[in-house]
N, C-alpha and C. Protein backbone atom coordinates (compact mmCIF):
# COMPACT_ATOMS: atom_id res chain seq x y z
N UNK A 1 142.95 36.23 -20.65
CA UNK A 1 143.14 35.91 -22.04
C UNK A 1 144.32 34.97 -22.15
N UNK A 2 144.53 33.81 -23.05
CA UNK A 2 144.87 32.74 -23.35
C UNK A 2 146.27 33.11 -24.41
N UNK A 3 147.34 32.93 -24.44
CA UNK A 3 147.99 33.28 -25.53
C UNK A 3 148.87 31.44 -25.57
N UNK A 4 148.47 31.22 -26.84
CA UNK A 4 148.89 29.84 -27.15
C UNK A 4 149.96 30.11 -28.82
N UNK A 5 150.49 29.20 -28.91
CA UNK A 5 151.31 28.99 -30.28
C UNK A 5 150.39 28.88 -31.74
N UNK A 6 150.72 28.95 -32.61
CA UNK A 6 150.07 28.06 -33.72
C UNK A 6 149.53 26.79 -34.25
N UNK A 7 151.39 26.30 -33.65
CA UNK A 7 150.96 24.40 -33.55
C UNK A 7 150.36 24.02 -32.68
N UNK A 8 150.37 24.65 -31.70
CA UNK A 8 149.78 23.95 -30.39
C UNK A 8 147.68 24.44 -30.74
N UNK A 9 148.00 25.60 -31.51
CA UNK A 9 146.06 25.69 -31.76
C UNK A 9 145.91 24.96 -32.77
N UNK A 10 146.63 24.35 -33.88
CA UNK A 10 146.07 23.53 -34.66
C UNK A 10 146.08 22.07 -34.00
N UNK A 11 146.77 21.70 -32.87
CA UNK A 11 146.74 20.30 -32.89
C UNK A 11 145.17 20.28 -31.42
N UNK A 12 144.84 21.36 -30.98
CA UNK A 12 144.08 21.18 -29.96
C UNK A 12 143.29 22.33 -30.28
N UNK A 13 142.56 22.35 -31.66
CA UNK A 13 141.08 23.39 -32.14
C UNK A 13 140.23 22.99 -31.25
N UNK A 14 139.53 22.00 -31.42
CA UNK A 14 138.15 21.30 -30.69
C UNK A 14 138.25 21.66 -29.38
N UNK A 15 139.41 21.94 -28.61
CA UNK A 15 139.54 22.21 -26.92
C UNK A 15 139.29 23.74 -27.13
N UNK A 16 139.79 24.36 -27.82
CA UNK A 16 140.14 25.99 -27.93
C UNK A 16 138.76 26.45 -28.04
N UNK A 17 138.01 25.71 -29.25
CA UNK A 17 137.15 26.09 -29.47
C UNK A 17 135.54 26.10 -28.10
N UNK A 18 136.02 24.80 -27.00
CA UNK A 18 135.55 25.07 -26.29
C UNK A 18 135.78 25.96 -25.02
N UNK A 19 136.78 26.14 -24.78
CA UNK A 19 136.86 27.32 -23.97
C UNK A 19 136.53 28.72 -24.56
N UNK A 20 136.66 28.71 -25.83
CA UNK A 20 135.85 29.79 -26.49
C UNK A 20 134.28 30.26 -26.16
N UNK A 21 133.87 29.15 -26.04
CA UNK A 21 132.48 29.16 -25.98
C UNK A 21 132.12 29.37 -24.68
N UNK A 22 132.87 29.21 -23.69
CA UNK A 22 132.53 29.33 -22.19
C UNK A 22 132.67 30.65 -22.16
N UNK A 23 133.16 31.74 -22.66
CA UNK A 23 133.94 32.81 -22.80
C UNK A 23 134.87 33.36 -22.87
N UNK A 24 136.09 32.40 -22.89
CA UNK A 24 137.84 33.06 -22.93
C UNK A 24 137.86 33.32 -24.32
N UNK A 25 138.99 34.59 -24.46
CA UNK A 25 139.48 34.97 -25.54
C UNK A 25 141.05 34.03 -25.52
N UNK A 26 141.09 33.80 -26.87
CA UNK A 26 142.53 32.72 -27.29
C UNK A 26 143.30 33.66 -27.97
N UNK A 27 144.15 34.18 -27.47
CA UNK A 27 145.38 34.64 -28.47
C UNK A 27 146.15 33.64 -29.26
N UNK A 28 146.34 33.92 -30.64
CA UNK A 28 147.21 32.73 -31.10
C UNK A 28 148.20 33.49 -32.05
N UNK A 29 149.55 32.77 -31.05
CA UNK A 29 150.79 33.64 -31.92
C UNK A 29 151.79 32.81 -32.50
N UNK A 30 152.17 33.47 -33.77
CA UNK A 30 153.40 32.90 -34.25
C UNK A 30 155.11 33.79 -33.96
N UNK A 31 155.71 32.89 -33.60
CA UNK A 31 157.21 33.68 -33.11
C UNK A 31 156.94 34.21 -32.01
N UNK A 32 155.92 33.89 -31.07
CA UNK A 32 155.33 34.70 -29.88
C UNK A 32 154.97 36.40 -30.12
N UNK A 33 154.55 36.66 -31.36
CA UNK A 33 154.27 37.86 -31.91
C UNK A 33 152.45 37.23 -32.02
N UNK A 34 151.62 37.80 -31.58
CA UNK A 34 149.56 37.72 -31.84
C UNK A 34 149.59 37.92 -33.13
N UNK A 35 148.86 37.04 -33.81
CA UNK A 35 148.37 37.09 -35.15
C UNK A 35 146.64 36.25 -35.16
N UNK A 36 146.00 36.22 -34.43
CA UNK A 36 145.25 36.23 -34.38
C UNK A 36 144.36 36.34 -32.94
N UNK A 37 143.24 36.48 -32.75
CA UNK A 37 142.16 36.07 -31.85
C UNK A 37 140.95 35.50 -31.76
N UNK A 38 140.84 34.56 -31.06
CA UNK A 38 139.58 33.89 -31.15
C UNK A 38 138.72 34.17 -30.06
N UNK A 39 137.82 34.67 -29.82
CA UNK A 39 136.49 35.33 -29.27
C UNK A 39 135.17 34.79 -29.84
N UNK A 40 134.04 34.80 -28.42
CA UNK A 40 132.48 33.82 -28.87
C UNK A 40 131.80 34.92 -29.64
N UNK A 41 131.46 34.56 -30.32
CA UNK A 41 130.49 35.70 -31.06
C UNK A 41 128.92 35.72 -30.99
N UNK A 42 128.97 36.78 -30.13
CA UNK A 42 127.26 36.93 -29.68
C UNK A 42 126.34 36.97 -30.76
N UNK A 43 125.38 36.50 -30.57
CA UNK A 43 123.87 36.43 -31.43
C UNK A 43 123.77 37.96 -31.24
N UNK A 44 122.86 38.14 -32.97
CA UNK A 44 122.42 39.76 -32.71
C UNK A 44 121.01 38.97 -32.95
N UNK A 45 120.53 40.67 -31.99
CA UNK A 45 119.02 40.41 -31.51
C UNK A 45 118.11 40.75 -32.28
N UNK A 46 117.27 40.28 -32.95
CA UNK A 46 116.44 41.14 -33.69
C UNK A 46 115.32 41.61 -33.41
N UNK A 47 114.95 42.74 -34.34
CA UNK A 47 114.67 44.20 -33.07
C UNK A 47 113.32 43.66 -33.60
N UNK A 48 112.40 44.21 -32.68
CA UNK A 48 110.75 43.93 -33.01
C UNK A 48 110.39 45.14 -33.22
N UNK A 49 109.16 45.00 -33.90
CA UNK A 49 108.82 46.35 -34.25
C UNK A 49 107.73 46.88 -33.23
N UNK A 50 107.67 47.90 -32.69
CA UNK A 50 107.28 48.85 -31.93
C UNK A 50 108.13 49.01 -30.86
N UNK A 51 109.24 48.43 -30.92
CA UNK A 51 110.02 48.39 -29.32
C UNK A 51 110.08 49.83 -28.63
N UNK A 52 109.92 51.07 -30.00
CA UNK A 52 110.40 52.18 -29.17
C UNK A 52 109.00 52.88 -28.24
N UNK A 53 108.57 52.01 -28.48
CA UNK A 53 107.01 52.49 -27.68
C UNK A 53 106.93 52.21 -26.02
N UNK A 54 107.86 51.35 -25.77
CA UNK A 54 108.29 51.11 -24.30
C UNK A 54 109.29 52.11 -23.83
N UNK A 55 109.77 52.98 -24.21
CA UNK A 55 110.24 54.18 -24.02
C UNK A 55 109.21 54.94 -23.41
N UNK A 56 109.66 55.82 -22.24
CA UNK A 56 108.90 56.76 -22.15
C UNK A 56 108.56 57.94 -22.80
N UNK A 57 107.96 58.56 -22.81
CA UNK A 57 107.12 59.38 -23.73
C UNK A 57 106.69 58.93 -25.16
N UNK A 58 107.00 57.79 -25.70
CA UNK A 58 106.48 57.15 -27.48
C UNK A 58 105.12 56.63 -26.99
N UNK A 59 104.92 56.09 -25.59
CA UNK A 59 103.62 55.29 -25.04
C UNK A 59 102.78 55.75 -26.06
N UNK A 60 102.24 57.24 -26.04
CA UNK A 60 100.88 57.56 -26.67
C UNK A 60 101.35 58.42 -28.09
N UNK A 61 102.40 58.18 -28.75
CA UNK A 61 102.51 59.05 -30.12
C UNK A 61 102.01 58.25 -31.21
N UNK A 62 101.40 59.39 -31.71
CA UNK A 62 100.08 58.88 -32.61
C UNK A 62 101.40 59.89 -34.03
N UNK A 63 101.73 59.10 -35.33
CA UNK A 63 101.85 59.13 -36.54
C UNK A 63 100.78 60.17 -37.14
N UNK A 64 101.36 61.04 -37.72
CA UNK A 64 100.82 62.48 -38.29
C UNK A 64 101.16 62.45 -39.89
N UNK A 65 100.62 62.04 -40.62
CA UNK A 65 100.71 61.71 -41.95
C UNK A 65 101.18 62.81 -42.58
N UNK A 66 100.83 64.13 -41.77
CA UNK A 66 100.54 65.41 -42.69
C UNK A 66 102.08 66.34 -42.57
N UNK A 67 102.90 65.76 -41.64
CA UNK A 67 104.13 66.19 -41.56
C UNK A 67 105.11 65.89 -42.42
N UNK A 68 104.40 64.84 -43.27
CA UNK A 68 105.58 64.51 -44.50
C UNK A 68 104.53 65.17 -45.79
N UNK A 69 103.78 65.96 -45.66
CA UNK A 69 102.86 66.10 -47.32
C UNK A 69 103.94 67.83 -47.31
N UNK A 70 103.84 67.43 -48.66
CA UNK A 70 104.46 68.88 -49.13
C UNK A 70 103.94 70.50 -48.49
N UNK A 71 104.83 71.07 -48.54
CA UNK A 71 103.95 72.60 -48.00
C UNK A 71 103.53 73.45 -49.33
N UNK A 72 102.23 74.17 -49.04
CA UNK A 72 102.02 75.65 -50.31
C UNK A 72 102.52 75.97 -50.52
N UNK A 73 102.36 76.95 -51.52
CA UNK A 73 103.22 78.15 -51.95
C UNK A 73 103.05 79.14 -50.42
N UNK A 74 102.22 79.38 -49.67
CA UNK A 74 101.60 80.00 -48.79
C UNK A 74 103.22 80.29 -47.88
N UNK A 75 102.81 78.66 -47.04
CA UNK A 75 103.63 78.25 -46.13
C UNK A 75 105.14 78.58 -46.55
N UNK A 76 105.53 77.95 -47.92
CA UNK A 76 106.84 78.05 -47.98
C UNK A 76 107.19 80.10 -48.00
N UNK A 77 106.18 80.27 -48.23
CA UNK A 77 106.97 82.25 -48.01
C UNK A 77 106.78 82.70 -46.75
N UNK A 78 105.88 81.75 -45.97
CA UNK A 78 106.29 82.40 -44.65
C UNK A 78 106.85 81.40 -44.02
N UNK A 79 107.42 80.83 -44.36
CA UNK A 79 108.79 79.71 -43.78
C UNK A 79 109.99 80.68 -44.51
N UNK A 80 110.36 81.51 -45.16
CA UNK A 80 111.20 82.56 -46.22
C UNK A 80 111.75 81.33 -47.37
N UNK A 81 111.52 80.33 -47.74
CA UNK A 81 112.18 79.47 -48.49
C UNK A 81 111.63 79.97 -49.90
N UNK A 82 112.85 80.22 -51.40
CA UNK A 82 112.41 81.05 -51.88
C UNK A 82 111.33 79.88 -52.87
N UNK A 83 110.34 80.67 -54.05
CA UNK A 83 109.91 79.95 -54.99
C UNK A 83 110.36 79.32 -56.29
């Protein structure tokens, strides 16, 4: 990691900014005290849908509609949940 001045990152951004991009982190301090950092900032990935199916065990899970429908009166007293 890089620890440079203030003046010296404002008069040489365009350089900073490329060693940024290669991957160094730039410390930039005033009074030799860090007041900032400059770091590349990764792309976020965006997720596709079914990805969790490449997991093992999701391969063959089949969606059960009936696990979200409300329960009876039946069910809910022998689940003890009161009426």
């Amino acid at each position: 990691m890089k620890t440079i001045d203030v003046e010296e990152a404002q008069a040489n951004l365009a350089v900073l900014l490329g060693e940024v991009e290669r991957g160094e982190d730039v410390v930039i301090a005033r009074d030799g005290k860090p007041i900032a950092r400059l770091t590349r900032v990764t792309p976020i990935k965006r997720r596709q849908p079914g990805m969790l199916r490449a997991l093992p065990g999701w391969r063959d899970f089949e969606f059960d509609p009936s696990v979200f429908a409300p329960m009876t009166d039946e069910e809910c007293a022998v689940e003890g949940w009161p009426l």
